[in-house]
C-alpha atoms as a PDB file:
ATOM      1  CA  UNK A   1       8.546   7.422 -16.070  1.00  0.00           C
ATOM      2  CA  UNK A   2       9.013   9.899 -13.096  1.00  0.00           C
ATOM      3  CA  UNK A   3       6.147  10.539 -11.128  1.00  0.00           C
ATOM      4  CA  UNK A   4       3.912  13.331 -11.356  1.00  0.00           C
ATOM      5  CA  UNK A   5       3.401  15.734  -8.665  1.00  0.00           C
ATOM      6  CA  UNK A   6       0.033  17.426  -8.168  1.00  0.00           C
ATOM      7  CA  UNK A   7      -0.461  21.172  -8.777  1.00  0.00           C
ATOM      8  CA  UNK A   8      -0.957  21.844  -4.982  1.00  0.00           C
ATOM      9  CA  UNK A   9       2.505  20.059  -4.053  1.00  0.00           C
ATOM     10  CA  UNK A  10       3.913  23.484  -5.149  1.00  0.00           C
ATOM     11  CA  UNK A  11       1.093  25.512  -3.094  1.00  0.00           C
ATOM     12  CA  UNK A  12       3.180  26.729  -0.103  1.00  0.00           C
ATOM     13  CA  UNK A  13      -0.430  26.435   2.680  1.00  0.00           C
ATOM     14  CA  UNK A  14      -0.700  22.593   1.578  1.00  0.00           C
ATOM     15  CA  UNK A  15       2.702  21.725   3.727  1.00  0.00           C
ATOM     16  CA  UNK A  16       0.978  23.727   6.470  1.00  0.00           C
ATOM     17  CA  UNK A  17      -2.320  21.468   8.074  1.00  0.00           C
ATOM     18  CA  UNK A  18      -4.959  24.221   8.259  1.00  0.00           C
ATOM     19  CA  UNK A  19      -7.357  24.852  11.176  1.00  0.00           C
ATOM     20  CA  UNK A  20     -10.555  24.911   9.128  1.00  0.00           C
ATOM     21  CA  UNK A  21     -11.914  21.501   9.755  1.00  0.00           C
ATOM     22  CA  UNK A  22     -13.625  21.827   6.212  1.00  0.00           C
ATOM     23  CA  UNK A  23     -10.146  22.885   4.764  1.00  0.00           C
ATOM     24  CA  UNK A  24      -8.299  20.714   6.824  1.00  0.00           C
ATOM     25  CA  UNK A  25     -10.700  17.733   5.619  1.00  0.00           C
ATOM     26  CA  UNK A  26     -10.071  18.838   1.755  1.00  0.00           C
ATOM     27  CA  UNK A  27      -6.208  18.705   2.768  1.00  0.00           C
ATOM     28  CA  UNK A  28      -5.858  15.518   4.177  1.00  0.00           C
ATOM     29  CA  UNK A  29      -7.932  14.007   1.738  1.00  0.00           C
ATOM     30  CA  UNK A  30      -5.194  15.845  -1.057  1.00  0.00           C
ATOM     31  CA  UNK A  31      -2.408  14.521   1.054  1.00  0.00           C
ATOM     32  CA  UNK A  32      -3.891  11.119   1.858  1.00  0.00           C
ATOM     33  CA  UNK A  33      -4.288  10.572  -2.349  1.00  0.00           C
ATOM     34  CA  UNK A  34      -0.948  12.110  -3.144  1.00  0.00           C
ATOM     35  CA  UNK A  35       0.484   9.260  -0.147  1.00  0.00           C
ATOM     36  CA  UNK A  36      -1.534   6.625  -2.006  1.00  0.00           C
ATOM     37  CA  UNK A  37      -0.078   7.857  -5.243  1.00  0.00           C
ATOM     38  CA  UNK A  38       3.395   7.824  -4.756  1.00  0.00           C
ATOM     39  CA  UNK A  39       3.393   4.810  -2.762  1.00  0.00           C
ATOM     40  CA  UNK A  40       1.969   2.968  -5.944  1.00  0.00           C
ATOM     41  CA  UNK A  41       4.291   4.676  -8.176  1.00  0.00           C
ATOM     42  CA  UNK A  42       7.543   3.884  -6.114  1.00  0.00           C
ATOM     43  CA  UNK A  43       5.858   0.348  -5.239  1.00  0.00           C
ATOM     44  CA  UNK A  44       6.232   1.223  -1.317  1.00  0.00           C
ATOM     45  CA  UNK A  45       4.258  -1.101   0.211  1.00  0.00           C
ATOM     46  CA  UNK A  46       5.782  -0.767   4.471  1.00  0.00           C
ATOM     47  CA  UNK A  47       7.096   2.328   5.854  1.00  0.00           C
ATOM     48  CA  UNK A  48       8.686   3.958   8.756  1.00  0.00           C
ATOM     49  CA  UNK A  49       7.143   7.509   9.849  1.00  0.00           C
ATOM     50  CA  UNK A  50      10.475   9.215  10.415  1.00  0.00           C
ATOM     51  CA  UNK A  51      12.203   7.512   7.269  1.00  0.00           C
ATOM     52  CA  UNK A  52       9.292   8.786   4.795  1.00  0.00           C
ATOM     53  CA  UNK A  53       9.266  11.813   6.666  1.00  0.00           C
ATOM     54  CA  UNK A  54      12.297  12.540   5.096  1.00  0.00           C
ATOM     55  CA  UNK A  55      11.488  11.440   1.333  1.00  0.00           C
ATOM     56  CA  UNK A  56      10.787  13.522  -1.228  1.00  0.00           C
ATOM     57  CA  UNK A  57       7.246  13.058  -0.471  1.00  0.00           C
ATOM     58  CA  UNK A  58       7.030  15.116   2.535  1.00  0.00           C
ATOM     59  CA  UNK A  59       9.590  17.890   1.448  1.00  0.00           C
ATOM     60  CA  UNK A  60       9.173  20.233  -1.489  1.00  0.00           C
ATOM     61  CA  UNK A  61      12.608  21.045  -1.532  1.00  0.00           C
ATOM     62  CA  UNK A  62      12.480  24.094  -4.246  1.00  0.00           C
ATOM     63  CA  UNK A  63       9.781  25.624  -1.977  1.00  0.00           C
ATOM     64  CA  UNK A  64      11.473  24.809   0.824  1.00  0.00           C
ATOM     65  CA  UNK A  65       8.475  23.300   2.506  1.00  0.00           C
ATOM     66  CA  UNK A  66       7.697  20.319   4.286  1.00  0.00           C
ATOM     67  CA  UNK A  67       5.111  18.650   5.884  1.00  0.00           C
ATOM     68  CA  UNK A  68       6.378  18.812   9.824  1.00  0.00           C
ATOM     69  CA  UNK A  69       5.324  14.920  11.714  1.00  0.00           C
ATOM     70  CA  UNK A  70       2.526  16.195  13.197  1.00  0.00           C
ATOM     71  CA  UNK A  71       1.352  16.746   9.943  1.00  0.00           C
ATOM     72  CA  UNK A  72       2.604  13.540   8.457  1.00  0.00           C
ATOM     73  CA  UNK A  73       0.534  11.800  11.416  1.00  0.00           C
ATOM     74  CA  UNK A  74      -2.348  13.695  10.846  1.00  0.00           C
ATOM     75  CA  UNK A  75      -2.518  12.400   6.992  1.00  0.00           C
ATOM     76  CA  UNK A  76      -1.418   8.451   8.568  1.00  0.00           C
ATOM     77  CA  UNK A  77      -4.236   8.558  10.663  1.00  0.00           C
ATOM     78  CA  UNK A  78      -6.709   9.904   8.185  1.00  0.00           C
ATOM     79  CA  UNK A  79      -5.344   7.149   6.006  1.00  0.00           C
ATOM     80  CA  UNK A  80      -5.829   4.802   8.941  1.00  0.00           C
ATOM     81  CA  UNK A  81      -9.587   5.531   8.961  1.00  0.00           C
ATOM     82  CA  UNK A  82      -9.830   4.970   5.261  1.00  0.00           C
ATOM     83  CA  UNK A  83      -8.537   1.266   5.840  1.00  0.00           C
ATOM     84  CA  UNK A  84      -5.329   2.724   3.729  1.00  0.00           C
ATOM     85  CA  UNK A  85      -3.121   2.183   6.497  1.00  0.00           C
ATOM     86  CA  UNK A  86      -2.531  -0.461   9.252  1.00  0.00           C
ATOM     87  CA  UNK A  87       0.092  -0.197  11.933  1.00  0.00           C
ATOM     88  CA  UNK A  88       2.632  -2.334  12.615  1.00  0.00           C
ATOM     89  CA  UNK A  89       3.153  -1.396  15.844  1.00  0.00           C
ATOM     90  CA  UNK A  90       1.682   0.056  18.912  1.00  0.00           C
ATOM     91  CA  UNK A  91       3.295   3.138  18.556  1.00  0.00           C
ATOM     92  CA  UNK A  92       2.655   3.611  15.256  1.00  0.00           C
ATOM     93  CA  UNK A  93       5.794   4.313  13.808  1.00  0.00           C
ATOM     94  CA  UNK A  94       5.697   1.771  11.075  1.00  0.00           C
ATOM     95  CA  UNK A  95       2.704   0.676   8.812  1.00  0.00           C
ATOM     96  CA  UNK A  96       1.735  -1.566   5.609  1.00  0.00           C
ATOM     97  CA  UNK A  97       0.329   1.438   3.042  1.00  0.00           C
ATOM     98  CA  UNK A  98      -2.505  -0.228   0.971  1.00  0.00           C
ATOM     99  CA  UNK A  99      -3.013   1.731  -2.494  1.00  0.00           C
ATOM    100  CA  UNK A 100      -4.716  -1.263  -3.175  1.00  0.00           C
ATOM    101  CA  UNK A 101      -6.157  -2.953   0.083  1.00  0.00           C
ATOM    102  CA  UNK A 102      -5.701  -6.569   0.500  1.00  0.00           C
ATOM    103  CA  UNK A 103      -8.923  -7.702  -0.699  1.00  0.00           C
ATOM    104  CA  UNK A 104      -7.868  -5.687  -4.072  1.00  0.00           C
ATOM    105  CA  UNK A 105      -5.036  -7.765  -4.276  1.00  0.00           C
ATOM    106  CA  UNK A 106      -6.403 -10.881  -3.508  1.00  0.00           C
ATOM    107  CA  UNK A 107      -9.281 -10.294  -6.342  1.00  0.00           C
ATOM    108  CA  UNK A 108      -6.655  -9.493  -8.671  1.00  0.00           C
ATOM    109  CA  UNK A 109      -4.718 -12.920  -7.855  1.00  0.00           C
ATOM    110  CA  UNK A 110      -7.698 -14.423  -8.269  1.00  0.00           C
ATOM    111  CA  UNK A 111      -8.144 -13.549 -11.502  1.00  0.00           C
ATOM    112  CA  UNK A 112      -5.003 -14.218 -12.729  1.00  0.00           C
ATOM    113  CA  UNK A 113      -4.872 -17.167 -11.632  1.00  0.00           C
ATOM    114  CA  UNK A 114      -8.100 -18.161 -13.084  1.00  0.00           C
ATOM    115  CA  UNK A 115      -7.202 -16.614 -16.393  1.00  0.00           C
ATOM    116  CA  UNK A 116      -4.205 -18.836 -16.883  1.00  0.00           C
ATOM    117  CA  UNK A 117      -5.647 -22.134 -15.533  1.00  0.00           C
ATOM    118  CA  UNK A 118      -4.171 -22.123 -11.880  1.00  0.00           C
ATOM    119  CA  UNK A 119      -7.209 -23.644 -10.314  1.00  0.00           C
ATOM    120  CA  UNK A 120      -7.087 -26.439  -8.300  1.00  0.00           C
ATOM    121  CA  UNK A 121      -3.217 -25.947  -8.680  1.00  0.00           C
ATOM    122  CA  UNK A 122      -0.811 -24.916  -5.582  1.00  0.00           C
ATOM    123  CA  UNK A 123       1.569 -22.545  -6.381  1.00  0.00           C
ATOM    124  CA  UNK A 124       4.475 -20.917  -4.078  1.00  0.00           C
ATOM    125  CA  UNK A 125       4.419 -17.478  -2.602  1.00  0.00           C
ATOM    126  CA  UNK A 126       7.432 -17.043  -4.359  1.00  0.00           C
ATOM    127  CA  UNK A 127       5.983 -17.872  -8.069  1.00  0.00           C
ATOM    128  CA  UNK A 128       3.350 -15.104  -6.842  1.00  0.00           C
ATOM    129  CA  UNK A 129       5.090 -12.545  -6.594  1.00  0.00           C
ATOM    130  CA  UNK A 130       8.997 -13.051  -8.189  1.00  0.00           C
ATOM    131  CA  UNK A 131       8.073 -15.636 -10.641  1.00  0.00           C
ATOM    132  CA  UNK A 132       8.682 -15.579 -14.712  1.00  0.00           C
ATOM    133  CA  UNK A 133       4.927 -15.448 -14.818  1.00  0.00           C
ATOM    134  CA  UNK A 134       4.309 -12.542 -12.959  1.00  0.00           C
ATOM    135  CA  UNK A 135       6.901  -9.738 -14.257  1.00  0.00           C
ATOM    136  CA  UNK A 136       4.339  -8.014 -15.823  1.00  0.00           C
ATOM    137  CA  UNK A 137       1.634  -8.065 -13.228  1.00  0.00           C
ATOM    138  CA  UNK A 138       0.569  -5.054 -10.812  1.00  0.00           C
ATOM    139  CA  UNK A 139       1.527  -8.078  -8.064  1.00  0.00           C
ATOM    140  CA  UNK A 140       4.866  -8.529  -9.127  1.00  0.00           C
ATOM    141  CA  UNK A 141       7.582  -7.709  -6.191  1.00  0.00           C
ATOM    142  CA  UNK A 142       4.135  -7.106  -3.850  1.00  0.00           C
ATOM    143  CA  UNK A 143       5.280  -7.459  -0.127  1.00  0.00           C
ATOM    144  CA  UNK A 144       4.682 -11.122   1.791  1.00  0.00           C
ATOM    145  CA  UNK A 145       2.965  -9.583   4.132  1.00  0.00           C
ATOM    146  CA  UNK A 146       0.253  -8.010   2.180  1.00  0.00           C
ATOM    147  CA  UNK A 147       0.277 -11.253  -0.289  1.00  0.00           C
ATOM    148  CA  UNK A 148      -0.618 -13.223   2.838  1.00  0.00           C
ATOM    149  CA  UNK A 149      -3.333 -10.649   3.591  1.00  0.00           C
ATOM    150  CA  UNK A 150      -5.104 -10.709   0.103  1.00  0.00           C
ATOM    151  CA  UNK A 151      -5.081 -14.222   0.332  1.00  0.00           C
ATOM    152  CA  UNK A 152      -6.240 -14.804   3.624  1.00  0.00           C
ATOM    153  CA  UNK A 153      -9.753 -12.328   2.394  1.00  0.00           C
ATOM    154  CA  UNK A 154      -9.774 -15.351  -0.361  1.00  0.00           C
ATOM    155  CA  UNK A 155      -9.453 -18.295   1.966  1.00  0.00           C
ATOM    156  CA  UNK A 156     -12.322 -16.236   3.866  1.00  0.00           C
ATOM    157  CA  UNK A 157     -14.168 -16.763   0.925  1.00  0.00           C
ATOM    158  CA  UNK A 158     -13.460 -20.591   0.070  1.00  0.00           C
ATOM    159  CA  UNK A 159     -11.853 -19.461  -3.164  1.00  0.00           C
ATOM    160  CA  UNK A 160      -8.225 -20.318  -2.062  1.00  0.00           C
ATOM    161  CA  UNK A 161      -6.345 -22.313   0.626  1.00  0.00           C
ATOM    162  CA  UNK A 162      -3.335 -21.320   2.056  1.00  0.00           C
ATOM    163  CA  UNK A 163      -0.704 -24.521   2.432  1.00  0.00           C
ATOM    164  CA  UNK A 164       2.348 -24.471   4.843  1.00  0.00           C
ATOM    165  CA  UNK A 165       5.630 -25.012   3.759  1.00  0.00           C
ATOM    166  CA  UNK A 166       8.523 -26.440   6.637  1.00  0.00           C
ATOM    167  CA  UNK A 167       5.822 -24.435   8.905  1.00  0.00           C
ATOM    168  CA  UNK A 168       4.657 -21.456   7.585  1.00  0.00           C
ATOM    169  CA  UNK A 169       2.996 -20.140   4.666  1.00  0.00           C
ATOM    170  CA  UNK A 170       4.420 -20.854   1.708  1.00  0.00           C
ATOM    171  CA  UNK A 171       1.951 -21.584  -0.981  1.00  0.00           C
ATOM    172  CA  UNK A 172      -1.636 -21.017  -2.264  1.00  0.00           C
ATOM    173  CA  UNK A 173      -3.978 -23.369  -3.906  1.00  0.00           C
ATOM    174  CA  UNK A 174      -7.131 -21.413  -5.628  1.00  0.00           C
ATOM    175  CA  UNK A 175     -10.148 -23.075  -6.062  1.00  0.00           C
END
């Protein structure tokens, strides 16, 4: 399945950030959903600025539009505020993209793991997230990094403890 554009990707003003704060507010909020979307439908979970600034995301190539990087910021940084977005580094070039923020996904672990009797049982990063068990889940493939995240929010809430394997995280027990 390819994924579906919105009907204002093809509206020449939307690659254009417009000086109406109310329109401008409407627009990033249009942008910062259509990020969210594609990220989720192309499974992006870290990016680079200048390398997504180049996808298909950013550039409506039979308009002949794109959104320029001080545009692309603007939307990052709206993101950012929405907890959609942390950087990776102080110059916020790169970033984790959350279409599902790490609390989602640890929730969602949760759950699974609860619906197939994985209490009380440790189980390996790894088995999270490339496992037999998991092909078919939303967390399937899902970047280390936000893994760890989700299930740090759990271990904040005493329903899972993280175990370290030849010293560093390597497994989960949920409880």
């Amino acid at each position: 399945m390819s994924f579906q554009w919105p009907w204002h990707f093809d509206f020449p003003p939307f690659f254009t950030i417009q000086p109406n704060l109310s329109t401008r507010d409407k627009q990033l909020k249009a942008w910062g959903r259509l990020v969210l979307d594609y990220c989720q439908a192309n499974r992006i979970y870290t990016t680079d600025l200048d390398e997504i600034s180049k996808s298909d995301l950013f550039n409506n190539r039979r308009l002949n539009r794109h959104l320029d990087l001080s545009g692309i910021r603007a939307v990052f940084e709206f993101l950012e505020l929405q907890k959609h977005v942390e950087w990776k580094d102080k110059d916020k070039t790169r970033c984790n993209i959350y279409w599902r923020r790490p609390e989602e996904w640890g929730q969602l672990l949760y759950e699974w793991a609860n619906s197939i009797g994985l209490l009380n049982t440790v189980v390996t990063l790894y088995e999270l997230t490339q496992g037999e068990d998991v092909v078919k889940e939303s967390f399937f493939g899902l970047d280390k990094d936000v893994l760890l995240k989700g299930l740090q929010h759990l271990e904040d809430q005493g329903k899972a403890v993280l175990i370290d394997i030849d010293g560093e995280k390597g497994g989960v027990k949920f409880l």
